[in-house]
PDB file of N, CA and C in Angstrom:
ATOM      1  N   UNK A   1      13.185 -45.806  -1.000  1.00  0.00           N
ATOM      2  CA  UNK A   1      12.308 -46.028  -2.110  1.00  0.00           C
ATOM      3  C   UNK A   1      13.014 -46.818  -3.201  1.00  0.00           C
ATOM      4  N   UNK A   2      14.438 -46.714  -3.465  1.00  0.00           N
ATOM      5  CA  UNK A   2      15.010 -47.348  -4.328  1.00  0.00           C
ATOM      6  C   UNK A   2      14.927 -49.020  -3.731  1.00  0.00           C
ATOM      7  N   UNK A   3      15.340 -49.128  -2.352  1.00  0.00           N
ATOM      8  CA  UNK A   3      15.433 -50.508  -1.822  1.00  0.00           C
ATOM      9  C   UNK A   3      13.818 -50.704  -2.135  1.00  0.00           C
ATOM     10  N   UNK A   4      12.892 -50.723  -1.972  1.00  0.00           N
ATOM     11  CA  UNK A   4      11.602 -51.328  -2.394  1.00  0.00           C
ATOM     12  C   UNK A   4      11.077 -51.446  -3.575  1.00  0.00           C
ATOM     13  N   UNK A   5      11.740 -51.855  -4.959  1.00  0.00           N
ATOM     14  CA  UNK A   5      11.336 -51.900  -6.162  1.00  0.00           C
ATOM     15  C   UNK A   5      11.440 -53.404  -6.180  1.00  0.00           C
ATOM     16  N   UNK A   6       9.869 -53.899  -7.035  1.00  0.00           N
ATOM     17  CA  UNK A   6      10.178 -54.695  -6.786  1.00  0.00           C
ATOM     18  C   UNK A   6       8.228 -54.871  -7.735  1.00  0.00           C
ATOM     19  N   UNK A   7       8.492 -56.246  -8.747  1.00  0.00           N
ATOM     20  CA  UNK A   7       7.053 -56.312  -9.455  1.00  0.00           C
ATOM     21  C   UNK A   7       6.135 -57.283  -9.176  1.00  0.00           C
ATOM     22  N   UNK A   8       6.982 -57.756  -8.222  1.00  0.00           N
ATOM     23  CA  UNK A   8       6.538 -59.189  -7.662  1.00  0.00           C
ATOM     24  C   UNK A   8       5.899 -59.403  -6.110  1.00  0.00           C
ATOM     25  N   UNK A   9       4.938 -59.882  -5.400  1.00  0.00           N
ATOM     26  CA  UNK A   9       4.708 -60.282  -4.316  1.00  0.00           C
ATOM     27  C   UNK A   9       4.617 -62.103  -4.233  1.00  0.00           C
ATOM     28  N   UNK A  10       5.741 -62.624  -3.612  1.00  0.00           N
ATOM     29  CA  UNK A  10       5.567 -63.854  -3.202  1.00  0.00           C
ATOM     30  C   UNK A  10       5.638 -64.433  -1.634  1.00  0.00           C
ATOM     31  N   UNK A  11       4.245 -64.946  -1.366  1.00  0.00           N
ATOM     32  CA  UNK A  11       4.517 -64.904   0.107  1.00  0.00           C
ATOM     33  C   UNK A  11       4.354 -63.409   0.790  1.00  0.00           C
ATOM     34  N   UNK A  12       5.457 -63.717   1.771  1.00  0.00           N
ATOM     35  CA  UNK A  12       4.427 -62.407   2.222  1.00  0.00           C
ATOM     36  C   UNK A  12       5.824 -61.315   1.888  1.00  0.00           C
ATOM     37  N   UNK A  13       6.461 -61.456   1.129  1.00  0.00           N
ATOM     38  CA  UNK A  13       7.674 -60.302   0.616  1.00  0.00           C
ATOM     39  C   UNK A  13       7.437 -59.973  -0.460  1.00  0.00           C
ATOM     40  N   UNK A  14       7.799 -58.764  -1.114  1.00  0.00           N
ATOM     41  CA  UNK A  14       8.126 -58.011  -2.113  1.00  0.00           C
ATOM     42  C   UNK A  14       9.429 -58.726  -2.708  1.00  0.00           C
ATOM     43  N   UNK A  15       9.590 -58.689  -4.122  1.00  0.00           N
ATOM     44  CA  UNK A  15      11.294 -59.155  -4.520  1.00  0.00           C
ATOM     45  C   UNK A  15      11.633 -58.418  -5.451  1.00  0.00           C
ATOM     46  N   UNK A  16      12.709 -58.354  -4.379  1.00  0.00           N
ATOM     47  CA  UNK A  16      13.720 -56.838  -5.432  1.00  0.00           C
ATOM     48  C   UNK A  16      14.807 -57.542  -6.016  1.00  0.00           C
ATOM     49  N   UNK A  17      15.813 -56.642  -6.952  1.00  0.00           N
ATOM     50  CA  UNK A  17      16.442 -57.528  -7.546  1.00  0.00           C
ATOM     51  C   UNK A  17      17.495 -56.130  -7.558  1.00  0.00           C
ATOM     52  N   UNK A  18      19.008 -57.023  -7.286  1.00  0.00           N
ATOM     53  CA  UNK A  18      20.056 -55.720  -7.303  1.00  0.00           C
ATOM     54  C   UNK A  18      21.230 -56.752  -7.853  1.00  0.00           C
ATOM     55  N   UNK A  19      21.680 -56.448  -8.290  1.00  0.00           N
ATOM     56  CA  UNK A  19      23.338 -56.811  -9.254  1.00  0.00           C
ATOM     57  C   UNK A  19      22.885 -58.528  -9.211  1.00  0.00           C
ATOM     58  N   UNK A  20      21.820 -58.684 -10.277  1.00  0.00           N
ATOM     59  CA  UNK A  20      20.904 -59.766 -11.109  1.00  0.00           C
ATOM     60  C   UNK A  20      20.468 -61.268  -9.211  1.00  0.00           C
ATOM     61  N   UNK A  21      20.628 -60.522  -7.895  1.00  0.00           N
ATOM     62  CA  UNK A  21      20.508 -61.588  -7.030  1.00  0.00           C
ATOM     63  C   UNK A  21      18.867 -60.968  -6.770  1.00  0.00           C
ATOM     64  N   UNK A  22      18.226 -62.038  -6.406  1.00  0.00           N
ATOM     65  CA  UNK A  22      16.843 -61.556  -5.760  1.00  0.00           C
ATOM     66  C   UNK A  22      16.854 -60.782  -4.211  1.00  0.00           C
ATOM     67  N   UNK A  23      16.298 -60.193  -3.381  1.00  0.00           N
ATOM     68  CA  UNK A  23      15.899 -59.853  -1.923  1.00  0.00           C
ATOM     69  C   UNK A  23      14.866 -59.998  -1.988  1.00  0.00           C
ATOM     70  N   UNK A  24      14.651 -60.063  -0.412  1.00  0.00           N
ATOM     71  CA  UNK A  24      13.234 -60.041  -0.022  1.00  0.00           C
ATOM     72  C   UNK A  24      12.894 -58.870   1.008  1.00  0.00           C
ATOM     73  N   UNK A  25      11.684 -58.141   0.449  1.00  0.00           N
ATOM     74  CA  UNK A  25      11.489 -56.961   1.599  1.00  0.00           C
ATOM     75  C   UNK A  25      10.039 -57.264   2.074  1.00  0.00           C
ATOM     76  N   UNK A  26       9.853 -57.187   3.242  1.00  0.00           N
ATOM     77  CA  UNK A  26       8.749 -57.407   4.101  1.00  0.00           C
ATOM     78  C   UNK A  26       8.501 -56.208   4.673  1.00  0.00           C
ATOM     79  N   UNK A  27       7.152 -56.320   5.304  1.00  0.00           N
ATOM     80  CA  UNK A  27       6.602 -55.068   5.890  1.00  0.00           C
ATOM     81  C   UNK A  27       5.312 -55.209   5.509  1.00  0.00           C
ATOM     82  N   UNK A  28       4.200 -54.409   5.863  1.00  0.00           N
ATOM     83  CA  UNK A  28       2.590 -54.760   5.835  1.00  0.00           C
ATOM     84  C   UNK A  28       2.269 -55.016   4.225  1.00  0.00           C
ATOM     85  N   UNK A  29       1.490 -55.571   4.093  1.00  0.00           N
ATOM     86  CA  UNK A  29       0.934 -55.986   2.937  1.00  0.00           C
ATOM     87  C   UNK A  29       0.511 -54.802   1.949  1.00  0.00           C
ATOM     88  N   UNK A  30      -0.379 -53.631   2.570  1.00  0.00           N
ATOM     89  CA  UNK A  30      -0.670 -52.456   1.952  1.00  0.00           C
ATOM     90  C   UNK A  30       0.441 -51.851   1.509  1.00  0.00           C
ATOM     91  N   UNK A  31       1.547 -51.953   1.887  1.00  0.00           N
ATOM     92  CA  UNK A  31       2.718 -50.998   1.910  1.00  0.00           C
ATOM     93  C   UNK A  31       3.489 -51.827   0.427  1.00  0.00           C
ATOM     94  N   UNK A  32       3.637 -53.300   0.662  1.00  0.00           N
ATOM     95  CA  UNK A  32       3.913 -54.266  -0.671  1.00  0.00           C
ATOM     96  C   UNK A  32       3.473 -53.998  -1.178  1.00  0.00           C
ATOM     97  N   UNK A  33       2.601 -53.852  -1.669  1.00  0.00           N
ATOM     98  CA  UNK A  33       1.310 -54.198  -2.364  1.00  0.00           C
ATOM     99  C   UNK A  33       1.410 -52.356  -3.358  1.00  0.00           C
ATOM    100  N   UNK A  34       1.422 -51.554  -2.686  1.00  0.00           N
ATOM    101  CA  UNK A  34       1.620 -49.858  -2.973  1.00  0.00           C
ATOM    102  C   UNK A  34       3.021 -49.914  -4.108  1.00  0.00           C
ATOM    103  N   UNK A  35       4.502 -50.293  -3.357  1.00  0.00           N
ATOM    104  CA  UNK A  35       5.509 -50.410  -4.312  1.00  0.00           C
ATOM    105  C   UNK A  35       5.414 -51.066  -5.526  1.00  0.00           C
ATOM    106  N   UNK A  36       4.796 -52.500  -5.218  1.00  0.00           N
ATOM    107  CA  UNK A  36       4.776 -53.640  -6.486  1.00  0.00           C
ATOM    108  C   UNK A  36       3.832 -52.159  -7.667  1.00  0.00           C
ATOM    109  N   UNK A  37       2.736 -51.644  -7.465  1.00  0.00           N
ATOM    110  CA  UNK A  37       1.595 -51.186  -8.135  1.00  0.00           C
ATOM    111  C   UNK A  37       2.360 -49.833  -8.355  1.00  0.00           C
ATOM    112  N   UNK A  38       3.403 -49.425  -7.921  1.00  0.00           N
ATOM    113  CA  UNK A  38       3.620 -47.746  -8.173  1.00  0.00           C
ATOM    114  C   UNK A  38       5.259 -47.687  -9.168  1.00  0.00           C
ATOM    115  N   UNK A  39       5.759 -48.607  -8.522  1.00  0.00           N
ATOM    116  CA  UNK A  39       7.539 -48.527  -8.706  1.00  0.00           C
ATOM    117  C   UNK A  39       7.735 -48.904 -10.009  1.00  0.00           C
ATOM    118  N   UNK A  40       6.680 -49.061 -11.091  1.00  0.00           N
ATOM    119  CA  UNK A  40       7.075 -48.760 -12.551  1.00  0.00           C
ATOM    120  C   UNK A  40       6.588 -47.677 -12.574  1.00  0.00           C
ATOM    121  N   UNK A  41       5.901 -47.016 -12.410  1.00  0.00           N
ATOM    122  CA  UNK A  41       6.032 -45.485 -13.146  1.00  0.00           C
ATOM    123  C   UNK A  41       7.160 -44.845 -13.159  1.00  0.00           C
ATOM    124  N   UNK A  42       6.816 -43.926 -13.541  1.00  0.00           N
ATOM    125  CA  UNK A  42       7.901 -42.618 -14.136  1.00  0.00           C
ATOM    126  C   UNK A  42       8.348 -42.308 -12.706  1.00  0.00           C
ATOM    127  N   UNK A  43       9.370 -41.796 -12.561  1.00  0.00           N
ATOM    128  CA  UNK A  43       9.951 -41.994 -11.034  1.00  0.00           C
ATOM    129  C   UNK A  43       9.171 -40.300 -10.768  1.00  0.00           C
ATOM    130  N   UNK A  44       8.756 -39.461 -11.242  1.00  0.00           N
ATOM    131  CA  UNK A  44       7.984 -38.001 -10.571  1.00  0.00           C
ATOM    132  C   UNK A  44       6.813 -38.732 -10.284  1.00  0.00           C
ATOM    133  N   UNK A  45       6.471 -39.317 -10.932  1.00  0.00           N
ATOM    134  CA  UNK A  45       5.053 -39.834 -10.620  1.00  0.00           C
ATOM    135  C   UNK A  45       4.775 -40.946  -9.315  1.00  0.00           C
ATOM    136  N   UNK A  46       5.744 -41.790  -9.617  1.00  0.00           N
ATOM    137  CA  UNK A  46       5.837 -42.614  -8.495  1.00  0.00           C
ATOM    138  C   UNK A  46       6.267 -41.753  -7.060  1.00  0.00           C
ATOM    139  N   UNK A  47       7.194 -40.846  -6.893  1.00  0.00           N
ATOM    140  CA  UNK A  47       7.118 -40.270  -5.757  1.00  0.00           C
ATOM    141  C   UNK A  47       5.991 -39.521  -5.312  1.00  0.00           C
ATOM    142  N   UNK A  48       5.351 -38.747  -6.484  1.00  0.00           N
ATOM    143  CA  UNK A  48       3.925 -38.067  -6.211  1.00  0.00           C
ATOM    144  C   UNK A  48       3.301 -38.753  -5.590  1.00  0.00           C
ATOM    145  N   UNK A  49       3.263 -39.663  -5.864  1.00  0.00           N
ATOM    146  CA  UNK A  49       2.156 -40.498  -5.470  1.00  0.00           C
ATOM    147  C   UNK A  49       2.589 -41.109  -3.992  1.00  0.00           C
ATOM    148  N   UNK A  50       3.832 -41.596  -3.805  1.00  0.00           N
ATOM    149  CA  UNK A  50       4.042 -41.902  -2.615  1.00  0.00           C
ATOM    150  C   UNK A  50       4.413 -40.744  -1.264  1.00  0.00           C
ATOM    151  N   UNK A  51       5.316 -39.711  -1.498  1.00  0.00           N
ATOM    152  CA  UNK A  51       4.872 -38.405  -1.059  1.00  0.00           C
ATOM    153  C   UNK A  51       3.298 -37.626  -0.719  1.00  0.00           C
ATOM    154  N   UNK A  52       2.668 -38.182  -1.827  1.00  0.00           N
ATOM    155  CA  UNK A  52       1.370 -37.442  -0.850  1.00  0.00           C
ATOM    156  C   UNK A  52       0.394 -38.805  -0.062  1.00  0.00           C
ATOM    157  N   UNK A  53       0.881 -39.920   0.188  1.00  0.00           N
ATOM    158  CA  UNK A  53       0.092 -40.878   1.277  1.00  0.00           C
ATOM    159  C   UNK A  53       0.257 -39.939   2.669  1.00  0.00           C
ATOM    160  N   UNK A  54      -0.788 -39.380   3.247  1.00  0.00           N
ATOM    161  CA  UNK A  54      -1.083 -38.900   3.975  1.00  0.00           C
ATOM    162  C   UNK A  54      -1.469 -39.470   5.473  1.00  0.00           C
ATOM    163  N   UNK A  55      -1.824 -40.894   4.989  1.00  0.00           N
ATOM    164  CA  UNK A  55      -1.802 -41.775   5.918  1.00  0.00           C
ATOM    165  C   UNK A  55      -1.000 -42.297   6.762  1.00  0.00           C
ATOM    166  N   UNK A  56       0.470 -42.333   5.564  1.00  0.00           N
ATOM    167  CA  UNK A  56       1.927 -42.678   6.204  1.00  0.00           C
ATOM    168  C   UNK A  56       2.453 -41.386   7.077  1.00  0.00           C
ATOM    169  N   UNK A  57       2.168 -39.999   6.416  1.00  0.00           N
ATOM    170  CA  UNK A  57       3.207 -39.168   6.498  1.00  0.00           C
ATOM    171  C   UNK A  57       2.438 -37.914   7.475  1.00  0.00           C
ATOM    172  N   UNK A  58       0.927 -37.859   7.549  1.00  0.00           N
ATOM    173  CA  UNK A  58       0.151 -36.837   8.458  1.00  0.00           C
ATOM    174  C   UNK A  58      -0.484 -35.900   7.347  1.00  0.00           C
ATOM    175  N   UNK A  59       0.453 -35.951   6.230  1.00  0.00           N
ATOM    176  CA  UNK A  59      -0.115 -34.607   5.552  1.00  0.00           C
ATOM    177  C   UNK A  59       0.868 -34.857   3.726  1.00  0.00           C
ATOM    178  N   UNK A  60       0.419 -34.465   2.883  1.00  0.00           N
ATOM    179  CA  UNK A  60       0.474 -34.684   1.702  1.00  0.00           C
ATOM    180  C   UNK A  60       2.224 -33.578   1.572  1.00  0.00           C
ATOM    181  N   UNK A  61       3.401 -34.250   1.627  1.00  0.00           N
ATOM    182  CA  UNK A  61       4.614 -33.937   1.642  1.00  0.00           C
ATOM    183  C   UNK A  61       4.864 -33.892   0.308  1.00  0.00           C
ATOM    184  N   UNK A  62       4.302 -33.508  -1.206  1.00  0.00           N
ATOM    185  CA  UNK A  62       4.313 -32.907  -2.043  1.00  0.00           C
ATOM    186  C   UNK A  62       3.942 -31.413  -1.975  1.00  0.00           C
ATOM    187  N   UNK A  63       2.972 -31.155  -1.048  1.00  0.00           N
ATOM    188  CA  UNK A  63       3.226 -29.890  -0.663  1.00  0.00           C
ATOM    189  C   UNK A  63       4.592 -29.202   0.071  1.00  0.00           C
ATOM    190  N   UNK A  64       5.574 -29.433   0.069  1.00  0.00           N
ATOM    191  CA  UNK A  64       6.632 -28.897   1.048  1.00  0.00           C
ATOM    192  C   UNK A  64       7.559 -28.916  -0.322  1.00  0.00           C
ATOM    193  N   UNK A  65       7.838 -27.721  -0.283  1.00  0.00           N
ATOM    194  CA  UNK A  65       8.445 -26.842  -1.811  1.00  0.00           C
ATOM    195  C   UNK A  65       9.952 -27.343  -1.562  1.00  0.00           C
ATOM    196  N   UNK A  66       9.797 -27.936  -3.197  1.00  0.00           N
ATOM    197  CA  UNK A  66      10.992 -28.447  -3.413  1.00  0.00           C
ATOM    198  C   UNK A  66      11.247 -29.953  -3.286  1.00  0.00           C
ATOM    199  N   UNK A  67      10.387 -30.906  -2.506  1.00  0.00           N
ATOM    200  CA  UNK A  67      10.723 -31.926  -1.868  1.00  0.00           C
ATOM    201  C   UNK A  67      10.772 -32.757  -2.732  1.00  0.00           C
ATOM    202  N   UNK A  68       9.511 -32.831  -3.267  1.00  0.00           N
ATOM    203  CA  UNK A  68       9.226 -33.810  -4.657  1.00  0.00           C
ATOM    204  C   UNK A  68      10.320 -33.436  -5.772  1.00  0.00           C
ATOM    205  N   UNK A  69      10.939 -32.766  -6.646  1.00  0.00           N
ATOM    206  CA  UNK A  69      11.210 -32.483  -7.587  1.00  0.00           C
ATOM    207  C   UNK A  69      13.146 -33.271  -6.830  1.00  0.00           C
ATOM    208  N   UNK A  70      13.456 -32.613  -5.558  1.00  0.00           N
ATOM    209  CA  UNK A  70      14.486 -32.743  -5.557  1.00  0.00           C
ATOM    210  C   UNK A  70      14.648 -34.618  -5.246  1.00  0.00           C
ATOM    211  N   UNK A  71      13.493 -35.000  -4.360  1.00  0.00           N
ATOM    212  CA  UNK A  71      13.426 -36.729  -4.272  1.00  0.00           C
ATOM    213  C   UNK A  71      13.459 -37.346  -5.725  1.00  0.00           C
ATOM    214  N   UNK A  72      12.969 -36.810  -6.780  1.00  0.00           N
ATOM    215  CA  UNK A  72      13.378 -37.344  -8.016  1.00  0.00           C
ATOM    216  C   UNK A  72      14.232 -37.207  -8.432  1.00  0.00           C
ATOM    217  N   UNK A  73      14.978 -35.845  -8.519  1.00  0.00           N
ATOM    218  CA  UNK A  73      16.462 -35.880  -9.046  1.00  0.00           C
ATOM    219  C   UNK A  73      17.142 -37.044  -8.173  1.00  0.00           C
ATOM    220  N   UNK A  74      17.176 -37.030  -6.905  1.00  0.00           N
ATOM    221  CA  UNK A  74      18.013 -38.389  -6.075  1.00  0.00           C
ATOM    222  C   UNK A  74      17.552 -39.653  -6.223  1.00  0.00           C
ATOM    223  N   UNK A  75      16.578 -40.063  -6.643  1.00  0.00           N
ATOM    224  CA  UNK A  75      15.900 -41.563  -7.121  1.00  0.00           C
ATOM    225  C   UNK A  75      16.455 -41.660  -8.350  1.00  0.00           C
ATOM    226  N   UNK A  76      16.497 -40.766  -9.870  1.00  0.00           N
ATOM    227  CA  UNK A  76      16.681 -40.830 -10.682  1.00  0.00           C
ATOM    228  C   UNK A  76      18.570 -40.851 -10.687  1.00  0.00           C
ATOM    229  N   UNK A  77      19.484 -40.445 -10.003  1.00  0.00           N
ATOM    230  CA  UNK A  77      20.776 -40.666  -9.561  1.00  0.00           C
ATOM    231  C   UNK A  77      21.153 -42.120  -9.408  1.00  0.00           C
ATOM    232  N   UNK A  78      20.141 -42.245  -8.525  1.00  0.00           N
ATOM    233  CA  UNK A  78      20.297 -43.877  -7.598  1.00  0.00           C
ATOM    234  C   UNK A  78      20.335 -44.908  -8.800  1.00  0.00           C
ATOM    235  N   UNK A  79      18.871 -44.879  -9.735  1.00  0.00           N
ATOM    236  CA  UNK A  79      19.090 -45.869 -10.124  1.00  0.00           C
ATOM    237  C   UNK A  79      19.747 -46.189 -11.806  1.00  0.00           C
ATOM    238  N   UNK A  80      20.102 -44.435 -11.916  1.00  0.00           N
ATOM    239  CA  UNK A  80      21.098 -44.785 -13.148  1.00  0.00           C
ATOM    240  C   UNK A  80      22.850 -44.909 -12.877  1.00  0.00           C
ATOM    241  N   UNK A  81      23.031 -44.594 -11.458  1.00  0.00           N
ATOM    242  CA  UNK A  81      24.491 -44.528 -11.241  1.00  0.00           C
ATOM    243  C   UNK A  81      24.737 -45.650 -10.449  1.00  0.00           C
ATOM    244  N   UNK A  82      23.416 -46.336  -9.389  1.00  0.00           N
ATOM    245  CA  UNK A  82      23.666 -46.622  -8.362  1.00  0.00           C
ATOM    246  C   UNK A  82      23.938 -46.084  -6.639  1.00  0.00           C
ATOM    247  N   UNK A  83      23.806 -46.839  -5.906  1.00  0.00           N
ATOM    248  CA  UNK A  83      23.801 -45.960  -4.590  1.00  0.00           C
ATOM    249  C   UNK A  83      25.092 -46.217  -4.143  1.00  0.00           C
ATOM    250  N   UNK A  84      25.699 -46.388  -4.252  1.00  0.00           N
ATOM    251  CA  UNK A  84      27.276 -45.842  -4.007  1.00  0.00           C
ATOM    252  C   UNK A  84      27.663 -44.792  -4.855  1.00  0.00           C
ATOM    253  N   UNK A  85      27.655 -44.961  -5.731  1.00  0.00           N
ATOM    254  CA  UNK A  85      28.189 -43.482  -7.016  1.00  0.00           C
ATOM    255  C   UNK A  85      26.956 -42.608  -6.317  1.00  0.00           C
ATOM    256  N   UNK A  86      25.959 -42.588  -6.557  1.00  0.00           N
ATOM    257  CA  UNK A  86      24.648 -41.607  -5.453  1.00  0.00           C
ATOM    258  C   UNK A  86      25.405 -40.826  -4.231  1.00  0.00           C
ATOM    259  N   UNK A  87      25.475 -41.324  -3.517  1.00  0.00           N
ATOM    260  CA  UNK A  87      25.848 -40.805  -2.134  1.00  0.00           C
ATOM    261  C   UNK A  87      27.221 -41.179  -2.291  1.00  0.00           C
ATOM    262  N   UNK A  88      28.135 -41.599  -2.602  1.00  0.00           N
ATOM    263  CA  UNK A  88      29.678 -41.376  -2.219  1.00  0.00           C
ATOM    264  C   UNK A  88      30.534 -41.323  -3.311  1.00  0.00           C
ATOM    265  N   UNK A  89      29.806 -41.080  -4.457  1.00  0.00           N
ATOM    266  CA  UNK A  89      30.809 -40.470  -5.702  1.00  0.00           C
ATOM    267  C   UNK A  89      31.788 -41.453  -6.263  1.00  0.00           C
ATOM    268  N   UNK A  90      31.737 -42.941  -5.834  1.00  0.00           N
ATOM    269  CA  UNK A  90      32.277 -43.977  -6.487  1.00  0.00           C
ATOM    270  C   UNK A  90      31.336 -45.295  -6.965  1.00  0.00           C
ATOM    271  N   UNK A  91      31.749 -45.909  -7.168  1.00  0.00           N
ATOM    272  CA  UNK A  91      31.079 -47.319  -8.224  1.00  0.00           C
ATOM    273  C   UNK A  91      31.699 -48.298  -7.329  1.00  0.00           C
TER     274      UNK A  91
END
């Protein structure tokens, strides 16, 4: 979820932007189209919202205690420390 931020659709990619270079992430249009429209909110909200697509997942995975609250504490890690300091405790 952190790799798909991104406010832009050009073509048929999403563009993310990490240490000021652009990427490009591809994948179905609905799915672009969902990040570009969700990945400014408030990061509880934005997972709410992507956690309960039911379409992706079979069943609304905000119901499964704990999941949501703790996917925000780790999104909210990611993108104030970064994903190296995130998962391996360095920069």
């Amino acid at each position: 979820m952190a790799f798909y931020t991104g406010a832009e659709i050009r073509g048929k990619a999403l563009i993310g932007h990490r240490d000021g270079q652009e990427y490009q992430i591809t994948d179905d249009r609905n799915v672009l189209e969902f990040f570009r429209d969700n990945c400014i909110k408030n990061i509880h909200d934005f997972l709410t919202a992507f956690l309960g697509r039911e379409e992706l997942f079979g069943r609304d995975l905000n119901k499964v205690a704990g999941l949501t609250d703790a996917a925000t504490a780790y999104l909210n890690d990611i993108r104030a420390n970064g994903m190296r300091m995130a998962i391996y405790g360095i920069s």
